[in-house]
N, C-alpha and C. Protein backbone atom coordinates (compact mmCIF):
# COMPACT_ATOMS: atom_id res chain seq x y z
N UNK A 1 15.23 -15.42 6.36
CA UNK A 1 14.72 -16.61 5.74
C UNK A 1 13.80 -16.20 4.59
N UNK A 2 14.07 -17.19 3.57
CA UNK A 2 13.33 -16.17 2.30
C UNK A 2 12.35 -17.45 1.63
N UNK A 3 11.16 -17.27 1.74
CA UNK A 3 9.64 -18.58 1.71
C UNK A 3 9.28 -17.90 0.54
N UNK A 4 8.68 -18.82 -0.51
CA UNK A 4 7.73 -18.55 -1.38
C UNK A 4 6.06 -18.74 -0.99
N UNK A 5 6.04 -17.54 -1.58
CA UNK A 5 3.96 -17.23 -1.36
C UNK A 5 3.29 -17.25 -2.44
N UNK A 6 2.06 -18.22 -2.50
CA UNK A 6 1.37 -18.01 -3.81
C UNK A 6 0.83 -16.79 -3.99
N UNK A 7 0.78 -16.68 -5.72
CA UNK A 7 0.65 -15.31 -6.22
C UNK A 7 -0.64 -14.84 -5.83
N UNK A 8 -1.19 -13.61 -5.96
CA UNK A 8 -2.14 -13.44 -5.10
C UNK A 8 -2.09 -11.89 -6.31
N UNK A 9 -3.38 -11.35 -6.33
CA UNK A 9 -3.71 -10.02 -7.22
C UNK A 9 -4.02 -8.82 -5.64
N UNK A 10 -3.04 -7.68 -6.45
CA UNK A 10 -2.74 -6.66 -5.73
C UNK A 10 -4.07 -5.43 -6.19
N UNK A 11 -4.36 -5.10 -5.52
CA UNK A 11 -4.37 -3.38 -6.06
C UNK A 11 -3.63 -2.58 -4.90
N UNK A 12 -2.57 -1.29 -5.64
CA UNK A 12 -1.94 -0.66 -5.14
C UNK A 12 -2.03 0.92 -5.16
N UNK A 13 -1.50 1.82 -4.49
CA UNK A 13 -1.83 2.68 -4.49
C UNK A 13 0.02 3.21 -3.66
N UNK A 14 1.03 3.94 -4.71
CA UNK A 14 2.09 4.74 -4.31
C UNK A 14 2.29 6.11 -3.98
N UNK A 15 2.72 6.28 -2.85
CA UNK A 15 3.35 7.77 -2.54
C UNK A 15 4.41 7.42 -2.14
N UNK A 16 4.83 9.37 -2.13
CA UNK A 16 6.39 9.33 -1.58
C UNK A 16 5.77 10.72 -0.91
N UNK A 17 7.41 11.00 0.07
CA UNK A 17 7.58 11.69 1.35
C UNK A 17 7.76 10.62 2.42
N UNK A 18 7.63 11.24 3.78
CA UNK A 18 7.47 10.57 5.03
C UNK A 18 6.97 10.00 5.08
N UNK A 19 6.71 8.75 5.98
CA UNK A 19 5.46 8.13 5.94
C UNK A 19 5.00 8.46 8.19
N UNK A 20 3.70 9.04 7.91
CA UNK A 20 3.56 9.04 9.17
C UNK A 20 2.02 8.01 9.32
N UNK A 21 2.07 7.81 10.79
CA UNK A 21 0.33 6.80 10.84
C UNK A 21 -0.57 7.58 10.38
N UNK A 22 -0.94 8.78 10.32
CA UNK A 22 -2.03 9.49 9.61
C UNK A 22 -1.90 9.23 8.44
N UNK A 23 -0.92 9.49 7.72
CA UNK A 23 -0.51 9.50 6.07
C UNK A 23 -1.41 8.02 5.82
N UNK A 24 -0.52 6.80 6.02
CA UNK A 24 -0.49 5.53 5.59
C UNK A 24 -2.28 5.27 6.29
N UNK A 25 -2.86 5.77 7.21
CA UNK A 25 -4.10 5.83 7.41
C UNK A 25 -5.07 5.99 6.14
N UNK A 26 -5.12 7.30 6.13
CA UNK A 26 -5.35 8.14 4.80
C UNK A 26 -5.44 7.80 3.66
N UNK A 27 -3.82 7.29 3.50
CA UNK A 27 -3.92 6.29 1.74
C UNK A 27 -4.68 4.99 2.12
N UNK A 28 -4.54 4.79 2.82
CA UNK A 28 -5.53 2.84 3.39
C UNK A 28 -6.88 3.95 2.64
N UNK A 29 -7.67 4.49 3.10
CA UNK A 29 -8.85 4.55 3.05
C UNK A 29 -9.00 5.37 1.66
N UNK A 30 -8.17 6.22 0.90
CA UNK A 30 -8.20 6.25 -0.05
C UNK A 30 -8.03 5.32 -0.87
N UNK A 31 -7.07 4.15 -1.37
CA UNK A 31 -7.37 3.25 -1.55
C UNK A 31 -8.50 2.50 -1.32
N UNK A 32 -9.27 2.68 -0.82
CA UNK A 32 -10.19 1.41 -0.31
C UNK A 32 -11.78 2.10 -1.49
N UNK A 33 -11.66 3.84 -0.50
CA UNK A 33 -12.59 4.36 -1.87
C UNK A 33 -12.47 4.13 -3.27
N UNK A 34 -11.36 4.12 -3.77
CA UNK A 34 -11.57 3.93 -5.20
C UNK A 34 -11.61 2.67 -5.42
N UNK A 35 -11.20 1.48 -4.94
CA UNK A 35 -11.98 0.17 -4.88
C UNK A 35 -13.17 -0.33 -4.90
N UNK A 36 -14.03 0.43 -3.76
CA UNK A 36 -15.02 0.56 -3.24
C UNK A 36 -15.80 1.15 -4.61
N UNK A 37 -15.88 2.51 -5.60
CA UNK A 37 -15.88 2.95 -6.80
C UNK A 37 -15.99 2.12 -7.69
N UNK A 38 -15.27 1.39 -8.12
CA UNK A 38 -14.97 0.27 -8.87
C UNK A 38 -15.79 -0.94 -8.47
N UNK A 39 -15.92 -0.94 -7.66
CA UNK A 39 -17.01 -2.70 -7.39
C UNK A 39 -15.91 -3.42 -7.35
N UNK A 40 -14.81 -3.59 -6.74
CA UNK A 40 -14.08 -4.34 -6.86
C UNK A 40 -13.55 -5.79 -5.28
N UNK A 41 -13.80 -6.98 -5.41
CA UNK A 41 -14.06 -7.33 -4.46
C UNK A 41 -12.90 -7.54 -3.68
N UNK A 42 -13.09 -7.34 -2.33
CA UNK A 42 -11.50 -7.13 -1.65
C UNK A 42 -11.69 -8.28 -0.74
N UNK A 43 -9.88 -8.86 -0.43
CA UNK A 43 -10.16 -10.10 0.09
C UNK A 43 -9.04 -9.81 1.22
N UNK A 44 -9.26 -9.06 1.88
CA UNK A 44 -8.50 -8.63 3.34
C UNK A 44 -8.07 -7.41 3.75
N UNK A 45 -7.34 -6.70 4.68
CA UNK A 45 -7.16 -5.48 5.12
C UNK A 45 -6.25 -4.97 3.89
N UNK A 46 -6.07 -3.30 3.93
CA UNK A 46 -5.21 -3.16 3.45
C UNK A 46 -3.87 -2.90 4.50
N UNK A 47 -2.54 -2.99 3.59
CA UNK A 47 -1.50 -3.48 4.11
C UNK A 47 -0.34 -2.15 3.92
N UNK A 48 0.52 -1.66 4.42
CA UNK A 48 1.86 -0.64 4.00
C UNK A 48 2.96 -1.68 3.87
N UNK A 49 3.43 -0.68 2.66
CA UNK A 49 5.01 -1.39 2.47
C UNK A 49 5.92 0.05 1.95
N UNK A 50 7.26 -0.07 2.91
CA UNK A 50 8.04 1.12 2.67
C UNK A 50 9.47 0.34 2.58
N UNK A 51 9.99 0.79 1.42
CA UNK A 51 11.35 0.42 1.03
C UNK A 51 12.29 0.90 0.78
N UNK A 52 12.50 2.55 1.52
CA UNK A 52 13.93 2.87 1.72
C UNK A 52 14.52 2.88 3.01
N UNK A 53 15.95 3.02 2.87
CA UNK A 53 16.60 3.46 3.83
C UNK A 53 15.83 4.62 4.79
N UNK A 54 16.70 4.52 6.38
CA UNK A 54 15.92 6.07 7.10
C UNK A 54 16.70 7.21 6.42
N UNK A 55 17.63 7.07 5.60
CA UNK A 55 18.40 8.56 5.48
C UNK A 55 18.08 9.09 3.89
N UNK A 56 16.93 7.99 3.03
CA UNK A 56 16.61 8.61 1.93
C UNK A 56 15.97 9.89 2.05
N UNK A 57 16.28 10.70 1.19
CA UNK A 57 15.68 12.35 0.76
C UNK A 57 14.28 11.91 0.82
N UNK A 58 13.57 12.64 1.56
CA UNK A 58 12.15 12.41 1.49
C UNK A 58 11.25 12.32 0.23
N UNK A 59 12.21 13.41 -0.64
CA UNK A 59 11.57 12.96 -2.22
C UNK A 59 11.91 11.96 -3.19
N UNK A 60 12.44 11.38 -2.60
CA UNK A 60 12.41 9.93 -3.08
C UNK A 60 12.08 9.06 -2.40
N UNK A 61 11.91 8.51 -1.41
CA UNK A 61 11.08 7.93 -0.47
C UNK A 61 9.83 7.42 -1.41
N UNK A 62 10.09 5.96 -1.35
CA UNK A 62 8.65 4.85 -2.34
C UNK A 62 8.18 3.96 -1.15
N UNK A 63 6.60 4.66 -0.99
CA UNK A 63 5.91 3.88 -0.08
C UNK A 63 4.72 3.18 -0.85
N UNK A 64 4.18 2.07 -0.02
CA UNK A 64 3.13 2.04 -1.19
C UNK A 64 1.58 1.69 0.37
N UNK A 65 0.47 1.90 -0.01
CA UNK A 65 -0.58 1.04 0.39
C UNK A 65 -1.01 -0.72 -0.66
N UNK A 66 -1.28 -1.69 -0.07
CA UNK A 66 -2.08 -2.52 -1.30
C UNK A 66 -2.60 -3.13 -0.50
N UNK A 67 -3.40 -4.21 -1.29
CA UNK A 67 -4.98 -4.91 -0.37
C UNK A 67 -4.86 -5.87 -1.47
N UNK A 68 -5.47 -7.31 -1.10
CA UNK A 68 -5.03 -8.30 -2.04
C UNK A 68 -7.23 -7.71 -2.70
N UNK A 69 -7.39 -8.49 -3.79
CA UNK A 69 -8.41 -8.31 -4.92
C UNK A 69 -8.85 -9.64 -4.96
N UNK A 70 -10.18 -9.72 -6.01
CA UNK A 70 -10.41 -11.50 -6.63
C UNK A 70 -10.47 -10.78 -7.78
């Protein structure tokens, strides 16, 4: 089922490789430091999003962390 969501401001933060719970841990809180750096005001957790297949080459593998902003 495919819903529309109002637009909403990202900050993001991409890697590639595997993604394991330490990794996507890791970038959460890296992300959050350089936010945090910035003065930038955050308006909920941050979130993972991974969009390949399981049989992509790990070096291509596009993961991302993001956290919505004001």
């Amino acid at each position: 089922k495919l819903v529309t969501i109002p637009e909403k401001k990202m900050a993001v933060m991409t890697f590639r490789w595997y993604r394991t719970d330490a990794r996507v841990l890791s970038k959460k809180q890296e992300l959050l430091d350089v936010i945090k750096k910035d003065a930038v005001e955050v308006l909920g957790e941050p979130q993972y999003a991974g969009y390949n297949a399981p049989w992509t080459p790990p070096w291509m593998i596009r993961n991302e962390v993001l956290i919505e902003i004001a």
